[in-house]
PDB file of N, CA and C in Angstrom:
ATOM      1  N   UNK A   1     102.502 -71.487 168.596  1.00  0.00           N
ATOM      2  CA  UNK A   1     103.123 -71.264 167.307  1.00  0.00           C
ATOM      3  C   UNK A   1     104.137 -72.378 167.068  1.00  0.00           C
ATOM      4  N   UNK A   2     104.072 -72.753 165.649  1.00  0.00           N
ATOM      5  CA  UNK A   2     105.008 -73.713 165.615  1.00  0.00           C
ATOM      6  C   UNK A   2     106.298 -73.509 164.903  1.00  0.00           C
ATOM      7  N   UNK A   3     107.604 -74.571 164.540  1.00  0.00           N
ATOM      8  CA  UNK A   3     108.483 -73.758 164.409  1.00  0.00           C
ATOM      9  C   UNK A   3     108.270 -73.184 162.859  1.00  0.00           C
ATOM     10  N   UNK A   4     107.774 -73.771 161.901  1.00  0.00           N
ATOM     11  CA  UNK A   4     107.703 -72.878 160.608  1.00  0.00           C
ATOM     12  C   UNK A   4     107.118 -71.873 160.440  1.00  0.00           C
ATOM     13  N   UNK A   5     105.984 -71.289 161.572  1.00  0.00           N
ATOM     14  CA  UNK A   5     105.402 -70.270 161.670  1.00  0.00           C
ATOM     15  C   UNK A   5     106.264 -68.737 161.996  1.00  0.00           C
ATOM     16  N   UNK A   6     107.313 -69.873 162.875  1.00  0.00           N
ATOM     17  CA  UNK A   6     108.096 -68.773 163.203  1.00  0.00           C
ATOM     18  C   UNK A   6     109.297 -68.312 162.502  1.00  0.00           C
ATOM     19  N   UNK A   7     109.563 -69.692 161.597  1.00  0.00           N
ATOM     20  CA  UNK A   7     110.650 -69.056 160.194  1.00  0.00           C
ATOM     21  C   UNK A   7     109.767 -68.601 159.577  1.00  0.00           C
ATOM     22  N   UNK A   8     108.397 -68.388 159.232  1.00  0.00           N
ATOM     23  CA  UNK A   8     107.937 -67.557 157.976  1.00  0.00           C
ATOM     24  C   UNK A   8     107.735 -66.279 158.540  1.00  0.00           C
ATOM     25  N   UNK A   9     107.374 -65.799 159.681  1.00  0.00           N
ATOM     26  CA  UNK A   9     106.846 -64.804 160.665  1.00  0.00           C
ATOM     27  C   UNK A   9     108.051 -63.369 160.645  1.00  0.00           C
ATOM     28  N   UNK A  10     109.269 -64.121 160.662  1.00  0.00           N
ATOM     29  CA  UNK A  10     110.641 -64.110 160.688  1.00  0.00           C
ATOM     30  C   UNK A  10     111.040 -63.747 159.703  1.00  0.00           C
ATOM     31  N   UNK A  11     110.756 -63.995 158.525  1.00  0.00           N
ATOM     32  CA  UNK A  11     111.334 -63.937 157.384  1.00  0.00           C
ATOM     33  C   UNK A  11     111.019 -62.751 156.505  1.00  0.00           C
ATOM     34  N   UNK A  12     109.351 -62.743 157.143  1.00  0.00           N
ATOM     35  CA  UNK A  12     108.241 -61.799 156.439  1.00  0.00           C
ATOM     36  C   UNK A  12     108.880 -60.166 157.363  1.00  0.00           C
ATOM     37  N   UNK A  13     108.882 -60.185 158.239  1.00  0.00           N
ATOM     38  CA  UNK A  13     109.089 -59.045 158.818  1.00  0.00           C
ATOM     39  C   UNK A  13     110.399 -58.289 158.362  1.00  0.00           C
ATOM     40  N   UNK A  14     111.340 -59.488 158.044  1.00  0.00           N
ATOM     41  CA  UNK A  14     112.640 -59.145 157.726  1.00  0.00           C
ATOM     42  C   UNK A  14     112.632 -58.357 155.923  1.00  0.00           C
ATOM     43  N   UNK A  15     111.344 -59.187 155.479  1.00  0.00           N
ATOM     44  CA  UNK A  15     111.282 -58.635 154.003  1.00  0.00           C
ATOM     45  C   UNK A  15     111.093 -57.036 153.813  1.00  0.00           C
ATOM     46  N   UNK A  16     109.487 -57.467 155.197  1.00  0.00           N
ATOM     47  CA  UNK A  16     109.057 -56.079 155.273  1.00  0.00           C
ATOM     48  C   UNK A  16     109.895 -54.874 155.687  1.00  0.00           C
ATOM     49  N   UNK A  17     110.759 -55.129 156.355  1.00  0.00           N
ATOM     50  CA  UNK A  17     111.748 -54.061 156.719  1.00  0.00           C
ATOM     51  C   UNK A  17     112.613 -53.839 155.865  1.00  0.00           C
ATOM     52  N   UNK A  18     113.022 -54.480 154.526  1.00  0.00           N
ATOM     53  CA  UNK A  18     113.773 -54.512 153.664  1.00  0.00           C
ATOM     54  C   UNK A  18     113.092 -53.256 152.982  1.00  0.00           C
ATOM     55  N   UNK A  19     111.344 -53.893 152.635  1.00  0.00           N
ATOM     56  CA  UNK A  19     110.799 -52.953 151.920  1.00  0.00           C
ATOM     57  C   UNK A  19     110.727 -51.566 152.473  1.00  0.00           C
ATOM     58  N   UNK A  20     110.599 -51.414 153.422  1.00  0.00           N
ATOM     59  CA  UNK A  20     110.170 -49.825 154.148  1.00  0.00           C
ATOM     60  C   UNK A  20     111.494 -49.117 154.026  1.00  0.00           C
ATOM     61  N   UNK A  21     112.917 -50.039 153.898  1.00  0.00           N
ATOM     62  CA  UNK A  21     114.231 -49.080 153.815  1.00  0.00           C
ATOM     63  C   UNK A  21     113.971 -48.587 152.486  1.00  0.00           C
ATOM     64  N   UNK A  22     114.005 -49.712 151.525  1.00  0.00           N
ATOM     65  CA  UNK A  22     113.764 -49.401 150.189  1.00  0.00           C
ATOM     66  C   UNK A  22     112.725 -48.092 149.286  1.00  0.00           C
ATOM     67  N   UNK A  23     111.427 -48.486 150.041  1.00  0.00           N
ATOM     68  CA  UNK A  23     110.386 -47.003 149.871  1.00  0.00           C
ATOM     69  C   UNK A  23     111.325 -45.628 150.428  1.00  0.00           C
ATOM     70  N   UNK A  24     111.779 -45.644 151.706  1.00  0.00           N
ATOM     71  CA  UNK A  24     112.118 -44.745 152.827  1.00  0.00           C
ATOM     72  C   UNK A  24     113.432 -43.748 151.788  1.00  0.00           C
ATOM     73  N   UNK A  25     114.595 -44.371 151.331  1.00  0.00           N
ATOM     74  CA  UNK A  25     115.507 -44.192 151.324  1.00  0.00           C
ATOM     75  C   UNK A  25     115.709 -44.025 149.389  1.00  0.00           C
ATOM     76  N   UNK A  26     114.534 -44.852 148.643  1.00  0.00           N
ATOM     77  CA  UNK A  26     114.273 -44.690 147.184  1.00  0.00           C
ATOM     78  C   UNK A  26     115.731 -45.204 146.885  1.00  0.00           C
ATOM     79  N   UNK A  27     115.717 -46.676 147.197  1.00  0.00           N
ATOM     80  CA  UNK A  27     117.127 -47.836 146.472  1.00  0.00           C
ATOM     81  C   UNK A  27     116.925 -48.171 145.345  1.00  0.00           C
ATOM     82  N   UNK A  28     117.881 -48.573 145.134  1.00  0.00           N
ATOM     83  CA  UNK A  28     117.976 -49.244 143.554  1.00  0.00           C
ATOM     84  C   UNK A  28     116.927 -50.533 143.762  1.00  0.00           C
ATOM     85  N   UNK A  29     116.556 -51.017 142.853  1.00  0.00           N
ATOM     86  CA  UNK A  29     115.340 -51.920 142.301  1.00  0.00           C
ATOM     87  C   UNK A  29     116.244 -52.998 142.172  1.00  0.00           C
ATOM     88  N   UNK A  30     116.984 -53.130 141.894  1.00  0.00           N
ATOM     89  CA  UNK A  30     117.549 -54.639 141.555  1.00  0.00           C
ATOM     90  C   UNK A  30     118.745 -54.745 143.047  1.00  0.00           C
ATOM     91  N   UNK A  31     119.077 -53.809 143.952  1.00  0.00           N
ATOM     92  CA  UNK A  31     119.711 -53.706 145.125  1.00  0.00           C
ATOM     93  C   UNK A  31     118.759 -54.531 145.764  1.00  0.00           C
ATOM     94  N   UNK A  32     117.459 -53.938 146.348  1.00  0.00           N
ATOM     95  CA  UNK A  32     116.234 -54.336 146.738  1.00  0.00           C
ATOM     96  C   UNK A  32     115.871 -55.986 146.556  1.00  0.00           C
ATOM     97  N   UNK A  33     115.467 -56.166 145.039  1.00  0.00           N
ATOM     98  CA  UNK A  33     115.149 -57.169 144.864  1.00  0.00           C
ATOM     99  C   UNK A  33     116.362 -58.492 145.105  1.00  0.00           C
ATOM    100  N   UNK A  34     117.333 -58.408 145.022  1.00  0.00           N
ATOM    101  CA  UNK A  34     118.725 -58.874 144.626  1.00  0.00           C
ATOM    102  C   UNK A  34     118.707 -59.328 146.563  1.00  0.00           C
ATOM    103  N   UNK A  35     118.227 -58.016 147.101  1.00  0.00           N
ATOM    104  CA  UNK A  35     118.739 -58.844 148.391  1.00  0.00           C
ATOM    105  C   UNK A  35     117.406 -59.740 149.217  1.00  0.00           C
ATOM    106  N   UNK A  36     115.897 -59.209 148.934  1.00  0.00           N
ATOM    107  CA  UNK A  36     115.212 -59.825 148.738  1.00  0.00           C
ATOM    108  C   UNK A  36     115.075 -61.557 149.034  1.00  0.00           C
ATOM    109  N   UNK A  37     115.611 -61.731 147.273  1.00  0.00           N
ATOM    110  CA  UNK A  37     115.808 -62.901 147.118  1.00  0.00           C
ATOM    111  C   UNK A  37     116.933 -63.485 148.103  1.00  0.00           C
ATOM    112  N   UNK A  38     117.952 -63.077 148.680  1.00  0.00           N
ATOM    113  CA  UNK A  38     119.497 -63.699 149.166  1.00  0.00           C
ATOM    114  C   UNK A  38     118.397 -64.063 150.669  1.00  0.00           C
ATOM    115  N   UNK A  39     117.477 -63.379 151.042  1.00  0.00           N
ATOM    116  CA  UNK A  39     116.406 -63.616 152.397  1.00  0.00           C
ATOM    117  C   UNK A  39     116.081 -64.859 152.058  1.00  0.00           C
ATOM    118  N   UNK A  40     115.146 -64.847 151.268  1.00  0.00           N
ATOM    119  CA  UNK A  40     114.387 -66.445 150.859  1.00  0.00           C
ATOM    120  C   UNK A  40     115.321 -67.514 150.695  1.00  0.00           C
ATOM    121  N   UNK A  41     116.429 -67.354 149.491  1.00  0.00           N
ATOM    122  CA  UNK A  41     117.092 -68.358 149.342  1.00  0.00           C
ATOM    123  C   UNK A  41     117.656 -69.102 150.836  1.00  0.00           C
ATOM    124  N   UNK A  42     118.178 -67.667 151.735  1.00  0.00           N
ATOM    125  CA  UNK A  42     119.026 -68.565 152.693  1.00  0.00           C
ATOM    126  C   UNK A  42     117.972 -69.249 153.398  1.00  0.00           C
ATOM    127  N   UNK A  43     116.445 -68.847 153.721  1.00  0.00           N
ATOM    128  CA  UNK A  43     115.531 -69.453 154.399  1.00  0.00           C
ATOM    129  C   UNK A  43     115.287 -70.728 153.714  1.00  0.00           C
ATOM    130  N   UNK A  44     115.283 -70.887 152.617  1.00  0.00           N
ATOM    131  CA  UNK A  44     114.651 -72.146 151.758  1.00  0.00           C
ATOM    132  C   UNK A  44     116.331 -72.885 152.474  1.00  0.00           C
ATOM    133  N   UNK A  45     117.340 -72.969 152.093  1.00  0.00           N
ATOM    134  CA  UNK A  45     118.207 -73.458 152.126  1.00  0.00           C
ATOM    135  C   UNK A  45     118.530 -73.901 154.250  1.00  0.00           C
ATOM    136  N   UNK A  46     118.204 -72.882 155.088  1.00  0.00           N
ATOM    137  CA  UNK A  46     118.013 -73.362 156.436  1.00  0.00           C
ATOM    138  C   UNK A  46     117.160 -74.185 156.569  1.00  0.00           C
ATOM    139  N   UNK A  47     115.763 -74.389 155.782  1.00  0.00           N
ATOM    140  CA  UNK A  47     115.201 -75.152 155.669  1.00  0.00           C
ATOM    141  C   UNK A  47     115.002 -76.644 155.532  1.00  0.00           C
ATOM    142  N   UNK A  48     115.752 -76.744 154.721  1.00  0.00           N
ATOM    143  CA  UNK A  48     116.202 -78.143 153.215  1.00  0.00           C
ATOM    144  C   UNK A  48     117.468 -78.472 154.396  1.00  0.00           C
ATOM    145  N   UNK A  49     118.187 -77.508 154.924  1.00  0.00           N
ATOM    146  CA  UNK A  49     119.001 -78.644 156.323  1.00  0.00           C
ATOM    147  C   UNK A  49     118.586 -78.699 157.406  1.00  0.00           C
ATOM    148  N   UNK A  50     117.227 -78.467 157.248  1.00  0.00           N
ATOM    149  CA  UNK A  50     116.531 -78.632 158.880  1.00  0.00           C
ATOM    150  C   UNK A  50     114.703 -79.634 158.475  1.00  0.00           C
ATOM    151  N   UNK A  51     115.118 -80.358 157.668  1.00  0.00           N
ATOM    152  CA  UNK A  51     113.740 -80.905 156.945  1.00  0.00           C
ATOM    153  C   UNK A  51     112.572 -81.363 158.453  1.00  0.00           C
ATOM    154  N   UNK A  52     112.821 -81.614 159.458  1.00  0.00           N
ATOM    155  CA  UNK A  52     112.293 -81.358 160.570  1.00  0.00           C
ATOM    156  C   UNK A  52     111.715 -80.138 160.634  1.00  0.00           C
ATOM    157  N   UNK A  53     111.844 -79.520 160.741  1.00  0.00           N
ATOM    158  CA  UNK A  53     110.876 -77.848 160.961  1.00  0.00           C
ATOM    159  C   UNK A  53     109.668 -78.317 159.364  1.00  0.00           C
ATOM    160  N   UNK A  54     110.393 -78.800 158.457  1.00  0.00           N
ATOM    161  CA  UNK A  54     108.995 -78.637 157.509  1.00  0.00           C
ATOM    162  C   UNK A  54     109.565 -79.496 156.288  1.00  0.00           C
ATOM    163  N   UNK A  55     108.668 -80.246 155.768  1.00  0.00           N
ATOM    164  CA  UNK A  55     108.952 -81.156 155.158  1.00  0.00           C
ATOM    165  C   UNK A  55     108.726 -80.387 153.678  1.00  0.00           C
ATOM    166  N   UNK A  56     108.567 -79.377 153.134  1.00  0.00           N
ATOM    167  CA  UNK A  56     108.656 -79.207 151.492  1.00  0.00           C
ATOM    168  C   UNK A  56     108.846 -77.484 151.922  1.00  0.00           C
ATOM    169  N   UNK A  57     110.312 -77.259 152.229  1.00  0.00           N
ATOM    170  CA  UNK A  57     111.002 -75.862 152.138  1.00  0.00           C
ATOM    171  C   UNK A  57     110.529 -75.409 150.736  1.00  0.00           C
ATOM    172  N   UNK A  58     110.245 -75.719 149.919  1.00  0.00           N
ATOM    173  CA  UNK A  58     110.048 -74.840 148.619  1.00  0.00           C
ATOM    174  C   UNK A  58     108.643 -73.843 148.448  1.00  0.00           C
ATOM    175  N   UNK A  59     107.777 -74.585 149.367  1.00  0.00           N
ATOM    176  CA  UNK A  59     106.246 -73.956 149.587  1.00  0.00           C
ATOM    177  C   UNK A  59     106.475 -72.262 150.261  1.00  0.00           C
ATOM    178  N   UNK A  60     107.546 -72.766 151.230  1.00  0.00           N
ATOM    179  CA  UNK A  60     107.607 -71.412 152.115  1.00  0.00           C
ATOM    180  C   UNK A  60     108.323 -70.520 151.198  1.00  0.00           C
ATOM    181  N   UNK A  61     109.424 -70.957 150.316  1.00  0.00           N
ATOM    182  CA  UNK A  61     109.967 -69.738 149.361  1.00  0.00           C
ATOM    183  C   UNK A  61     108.690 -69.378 148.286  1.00  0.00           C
ATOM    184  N   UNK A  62     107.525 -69.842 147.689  1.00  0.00           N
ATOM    185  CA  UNK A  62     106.720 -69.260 147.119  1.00  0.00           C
ATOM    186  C   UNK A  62     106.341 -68.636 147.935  1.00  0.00           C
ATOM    187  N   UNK A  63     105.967 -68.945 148.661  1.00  0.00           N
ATOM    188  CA  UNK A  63     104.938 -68.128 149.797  1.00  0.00           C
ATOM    189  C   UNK A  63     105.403 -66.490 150.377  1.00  0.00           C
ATOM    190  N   UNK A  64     106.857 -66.509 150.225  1.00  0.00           N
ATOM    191  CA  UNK A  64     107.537 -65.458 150.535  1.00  0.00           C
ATOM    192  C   UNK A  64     107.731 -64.676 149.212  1.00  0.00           C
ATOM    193  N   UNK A  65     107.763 -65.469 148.131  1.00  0.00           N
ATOM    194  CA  UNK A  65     108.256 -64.547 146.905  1.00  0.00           C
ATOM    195  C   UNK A  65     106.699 -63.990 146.428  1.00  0.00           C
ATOM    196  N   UNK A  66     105.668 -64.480 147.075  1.00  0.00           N
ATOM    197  CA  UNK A  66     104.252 -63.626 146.776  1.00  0.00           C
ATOM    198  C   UNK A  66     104.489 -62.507 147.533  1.00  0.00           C
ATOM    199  N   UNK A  67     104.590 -62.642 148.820  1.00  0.00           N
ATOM    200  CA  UNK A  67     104.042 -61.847 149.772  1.00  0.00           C
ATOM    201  C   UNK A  67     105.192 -60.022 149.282  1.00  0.00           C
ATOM    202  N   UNK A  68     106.316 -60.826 149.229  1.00  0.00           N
ATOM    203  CA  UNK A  68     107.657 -59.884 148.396  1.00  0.00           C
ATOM    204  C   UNK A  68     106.935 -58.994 146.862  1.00  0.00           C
ATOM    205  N   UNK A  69     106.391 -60.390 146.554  1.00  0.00           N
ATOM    206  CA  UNK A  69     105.882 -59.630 145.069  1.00  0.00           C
ATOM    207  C   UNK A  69     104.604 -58.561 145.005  1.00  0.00           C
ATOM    208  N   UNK A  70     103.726 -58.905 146.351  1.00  0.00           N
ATOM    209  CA  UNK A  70     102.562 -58.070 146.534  1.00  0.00           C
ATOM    210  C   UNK A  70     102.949 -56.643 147.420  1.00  0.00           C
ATOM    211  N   UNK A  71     103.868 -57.130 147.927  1.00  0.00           N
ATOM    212  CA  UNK A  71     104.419 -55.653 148.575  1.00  0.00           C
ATOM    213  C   UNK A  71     104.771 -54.293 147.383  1.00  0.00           C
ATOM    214  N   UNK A  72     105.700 -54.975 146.681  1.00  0.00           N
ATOM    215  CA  UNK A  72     105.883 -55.022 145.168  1.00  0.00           C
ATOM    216  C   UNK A  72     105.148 -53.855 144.496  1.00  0.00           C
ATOM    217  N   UNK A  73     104.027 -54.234 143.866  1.00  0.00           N
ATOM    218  CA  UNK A  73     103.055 -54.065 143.039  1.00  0.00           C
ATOM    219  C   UNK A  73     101.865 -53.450 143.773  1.00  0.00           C
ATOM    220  N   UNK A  74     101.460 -53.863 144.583  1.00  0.00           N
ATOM    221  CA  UNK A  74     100.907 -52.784 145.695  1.00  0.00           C
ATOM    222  C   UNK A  74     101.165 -50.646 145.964  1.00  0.00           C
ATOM    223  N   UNK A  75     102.727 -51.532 145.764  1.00  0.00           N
ATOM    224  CA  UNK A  75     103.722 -49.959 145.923  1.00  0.00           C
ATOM    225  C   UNK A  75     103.391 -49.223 144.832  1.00  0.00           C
ATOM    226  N   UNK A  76     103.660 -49.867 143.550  1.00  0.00           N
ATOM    227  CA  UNK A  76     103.419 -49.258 142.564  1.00  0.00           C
ATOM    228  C   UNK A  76     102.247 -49.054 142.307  1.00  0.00           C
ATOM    229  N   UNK A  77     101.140 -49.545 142.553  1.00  0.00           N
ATOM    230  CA  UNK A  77      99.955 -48.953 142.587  1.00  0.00           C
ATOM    231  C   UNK A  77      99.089 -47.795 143.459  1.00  0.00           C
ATOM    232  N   UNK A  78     100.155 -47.875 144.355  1.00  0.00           N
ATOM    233  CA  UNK A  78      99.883 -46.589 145.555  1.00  0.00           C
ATOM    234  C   UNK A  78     100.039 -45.580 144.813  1.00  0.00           C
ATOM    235  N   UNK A  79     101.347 -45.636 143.747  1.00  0.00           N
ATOM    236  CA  UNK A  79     101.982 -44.398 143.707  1.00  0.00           C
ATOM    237  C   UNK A  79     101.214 -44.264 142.102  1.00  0.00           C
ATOM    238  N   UNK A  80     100.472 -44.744 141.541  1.00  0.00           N
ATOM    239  CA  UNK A  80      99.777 -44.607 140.380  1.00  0.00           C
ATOM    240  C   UNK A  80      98.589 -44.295 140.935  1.00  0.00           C
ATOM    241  N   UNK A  81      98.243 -44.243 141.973  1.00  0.00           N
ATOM    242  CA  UNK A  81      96.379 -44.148 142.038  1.00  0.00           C
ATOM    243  C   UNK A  81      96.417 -43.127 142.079  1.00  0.00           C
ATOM    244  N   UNK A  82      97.286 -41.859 142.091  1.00  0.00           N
ATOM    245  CA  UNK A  82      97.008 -40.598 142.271  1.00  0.00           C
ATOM    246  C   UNK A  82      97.217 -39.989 140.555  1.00  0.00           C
ATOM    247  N   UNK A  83      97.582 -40.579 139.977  1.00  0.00           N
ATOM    248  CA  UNK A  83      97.838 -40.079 138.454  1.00  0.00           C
ATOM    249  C   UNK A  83      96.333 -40.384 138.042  1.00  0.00           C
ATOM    250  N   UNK A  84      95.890 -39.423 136.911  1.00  0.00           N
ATOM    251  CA  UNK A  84      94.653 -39.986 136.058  1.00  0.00           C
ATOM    252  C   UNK A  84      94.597 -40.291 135.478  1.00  0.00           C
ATOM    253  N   UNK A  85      95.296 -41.902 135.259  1.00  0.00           N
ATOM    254  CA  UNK A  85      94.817 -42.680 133.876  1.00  0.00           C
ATOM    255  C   UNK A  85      93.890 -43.613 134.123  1.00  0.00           C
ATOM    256  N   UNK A  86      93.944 -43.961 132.570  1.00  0.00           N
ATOM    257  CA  UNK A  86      92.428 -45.142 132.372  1.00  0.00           C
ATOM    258  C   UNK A  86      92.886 -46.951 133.529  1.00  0.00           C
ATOM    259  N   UNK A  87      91.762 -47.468 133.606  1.00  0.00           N
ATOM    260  CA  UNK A  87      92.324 -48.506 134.044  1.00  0.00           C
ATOM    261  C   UNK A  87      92.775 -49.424 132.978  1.00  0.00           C
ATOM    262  N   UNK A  88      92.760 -49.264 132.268  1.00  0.00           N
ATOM    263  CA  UNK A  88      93.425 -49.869 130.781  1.00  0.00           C
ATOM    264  C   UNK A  88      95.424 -49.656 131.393  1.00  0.00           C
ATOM    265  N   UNK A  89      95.795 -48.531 131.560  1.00  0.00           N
ATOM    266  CA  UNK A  89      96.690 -48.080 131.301  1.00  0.00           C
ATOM    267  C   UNK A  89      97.730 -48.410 133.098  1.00  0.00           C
ATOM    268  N   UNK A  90      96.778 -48.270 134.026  1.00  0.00           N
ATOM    269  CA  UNK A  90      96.625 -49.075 135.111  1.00  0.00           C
ATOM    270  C   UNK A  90      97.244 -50.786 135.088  1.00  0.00           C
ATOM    271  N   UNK A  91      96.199 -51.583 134.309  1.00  0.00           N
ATOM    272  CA  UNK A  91      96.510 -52.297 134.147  1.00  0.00           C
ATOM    273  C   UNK A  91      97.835 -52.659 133.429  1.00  0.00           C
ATOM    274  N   UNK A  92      97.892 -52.093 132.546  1.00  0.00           N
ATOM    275  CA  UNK A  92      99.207 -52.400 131.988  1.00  0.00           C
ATOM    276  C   UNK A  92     100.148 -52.003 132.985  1.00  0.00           C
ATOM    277  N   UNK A  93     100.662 -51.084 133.603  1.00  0.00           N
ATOM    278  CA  UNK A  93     101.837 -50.880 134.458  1.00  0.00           C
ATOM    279  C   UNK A  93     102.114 -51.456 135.200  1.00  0.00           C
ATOM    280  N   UNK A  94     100.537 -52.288 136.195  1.00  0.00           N
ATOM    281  CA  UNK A  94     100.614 -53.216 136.682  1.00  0.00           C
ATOM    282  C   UNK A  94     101.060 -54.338 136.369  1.00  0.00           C
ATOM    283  N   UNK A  95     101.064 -55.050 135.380  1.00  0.00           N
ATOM    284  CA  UNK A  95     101.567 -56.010 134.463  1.00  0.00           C
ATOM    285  C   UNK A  95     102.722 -56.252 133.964  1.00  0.00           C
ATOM    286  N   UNK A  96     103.520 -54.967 133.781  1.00  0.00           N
ATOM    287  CA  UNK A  96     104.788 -54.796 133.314  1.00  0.00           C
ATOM    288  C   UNK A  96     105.132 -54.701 134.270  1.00  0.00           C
ATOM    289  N   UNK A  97     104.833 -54.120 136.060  1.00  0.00           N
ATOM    290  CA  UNK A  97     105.956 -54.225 137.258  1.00  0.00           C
ATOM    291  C   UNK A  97     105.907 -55.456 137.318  1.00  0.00           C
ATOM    292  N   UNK A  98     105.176 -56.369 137.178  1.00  0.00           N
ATOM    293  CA  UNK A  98     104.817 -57.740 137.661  1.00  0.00           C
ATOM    294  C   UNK A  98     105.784 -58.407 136.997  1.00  0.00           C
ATOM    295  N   UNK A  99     106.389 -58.448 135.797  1.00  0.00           N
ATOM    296  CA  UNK A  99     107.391 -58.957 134.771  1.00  0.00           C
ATOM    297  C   UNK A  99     108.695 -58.245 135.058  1.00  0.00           C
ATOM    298  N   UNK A 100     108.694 -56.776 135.505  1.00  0.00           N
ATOM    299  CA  UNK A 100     110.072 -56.232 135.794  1.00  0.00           C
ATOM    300  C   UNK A 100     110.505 -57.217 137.076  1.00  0.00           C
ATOM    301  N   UNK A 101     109.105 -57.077 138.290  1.00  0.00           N
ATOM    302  CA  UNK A 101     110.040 -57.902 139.536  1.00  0.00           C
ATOM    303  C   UNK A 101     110.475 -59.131 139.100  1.00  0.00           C
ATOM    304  N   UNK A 102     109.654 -59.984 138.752  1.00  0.00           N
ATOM    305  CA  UNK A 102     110.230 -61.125 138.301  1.00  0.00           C
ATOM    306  C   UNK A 102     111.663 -60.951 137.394  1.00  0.00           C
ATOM    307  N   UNK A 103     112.003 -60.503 136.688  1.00  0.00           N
ATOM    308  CA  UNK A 103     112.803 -60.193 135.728  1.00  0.00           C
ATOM    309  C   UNK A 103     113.595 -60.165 136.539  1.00  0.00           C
ATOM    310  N   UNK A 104     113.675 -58.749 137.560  1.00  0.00           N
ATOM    311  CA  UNK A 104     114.852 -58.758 137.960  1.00  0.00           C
ATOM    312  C   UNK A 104     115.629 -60.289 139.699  1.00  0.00           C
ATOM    313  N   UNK A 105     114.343 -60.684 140.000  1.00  0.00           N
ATOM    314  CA  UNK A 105     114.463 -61.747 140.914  1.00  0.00           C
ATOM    315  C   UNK A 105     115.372 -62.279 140.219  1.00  0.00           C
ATOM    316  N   UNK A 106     114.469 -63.303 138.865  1.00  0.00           N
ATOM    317  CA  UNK A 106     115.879 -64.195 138.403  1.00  0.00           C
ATOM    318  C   UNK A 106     116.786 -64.020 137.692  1.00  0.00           C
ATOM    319  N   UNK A 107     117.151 -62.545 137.323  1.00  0.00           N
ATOM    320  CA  UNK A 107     118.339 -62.697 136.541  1.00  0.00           C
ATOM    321  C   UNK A 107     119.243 -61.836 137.105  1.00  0.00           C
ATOM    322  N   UNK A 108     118.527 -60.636 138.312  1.00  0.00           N
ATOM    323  CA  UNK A 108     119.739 -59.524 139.042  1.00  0.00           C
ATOM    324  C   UNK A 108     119.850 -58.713 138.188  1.00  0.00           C
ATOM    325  N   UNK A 109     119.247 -58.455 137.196  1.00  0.00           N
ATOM    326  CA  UNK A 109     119.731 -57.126 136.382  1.00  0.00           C
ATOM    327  C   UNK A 109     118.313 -56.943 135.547  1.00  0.00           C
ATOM    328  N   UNK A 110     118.462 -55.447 135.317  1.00  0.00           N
ATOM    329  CA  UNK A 110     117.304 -54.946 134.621  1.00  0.00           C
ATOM    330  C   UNK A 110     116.494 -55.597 133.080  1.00  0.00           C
ATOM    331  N   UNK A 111     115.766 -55.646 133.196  1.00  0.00           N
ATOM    332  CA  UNK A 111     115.271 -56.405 131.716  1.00  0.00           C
ATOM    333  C   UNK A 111     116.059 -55.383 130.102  1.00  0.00           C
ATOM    334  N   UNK A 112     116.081 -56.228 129.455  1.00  0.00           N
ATOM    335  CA  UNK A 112     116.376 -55.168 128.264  1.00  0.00           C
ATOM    336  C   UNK A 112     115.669 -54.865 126.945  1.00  0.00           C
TER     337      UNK A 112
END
């Protein structure tokens, strides 16, 4: 394993445990996401002063803000597959969490 394998390996587990408090304990959404992001940033930023471990730190913060975002939207689709709506209606919720996470990533507060 090499060393960026092991900052992303690292990073991911740390998300994932973010997420399982978050499901576990039913946190605030922008608590969640808000700290989320403070994970990646400081990784992108250990990164960018360690340009040795990996020469374009910005790849690994997408890479983390997917994996964050599919955890995400995943969730919310767990908890919709048991309701009976159309996939029309599916889709849309899906679509609108997809714009809430984002929403709240870059701005920290709920959309309005």
């Amino acid at each position: 394993m090499n060393c960026i394998d092991a900052v992303e390996g690292t990073t991911r587990n740390i998300i994932d445990g973010l997420f399982q408090l978050f499901v576990e304990y039913n946190l605030d959404d922008t608590e969640y996401i808000r700290n989320i992001k403070t994970v990646m940033d400081s990784t992108d930023v250990f990164l960018q002063n360690n340009k040795e471990l990996y020469g374009n730190p910005h790849t690994l913060k997408k890479v983390l803000y997917e994996h964050a975002k599919d955890l995400w939207l995943n969730n919310v689709f767990n908890k919709i597959g048991a309701d009976n709506i159309s996939r029309e209606q599916v889709s849309d919720k899906i679509e609108y969490n997809g714009y809430y996470f984002d929403y709240i990533y870059n701005h920290g507060t709920y959309p309005h």
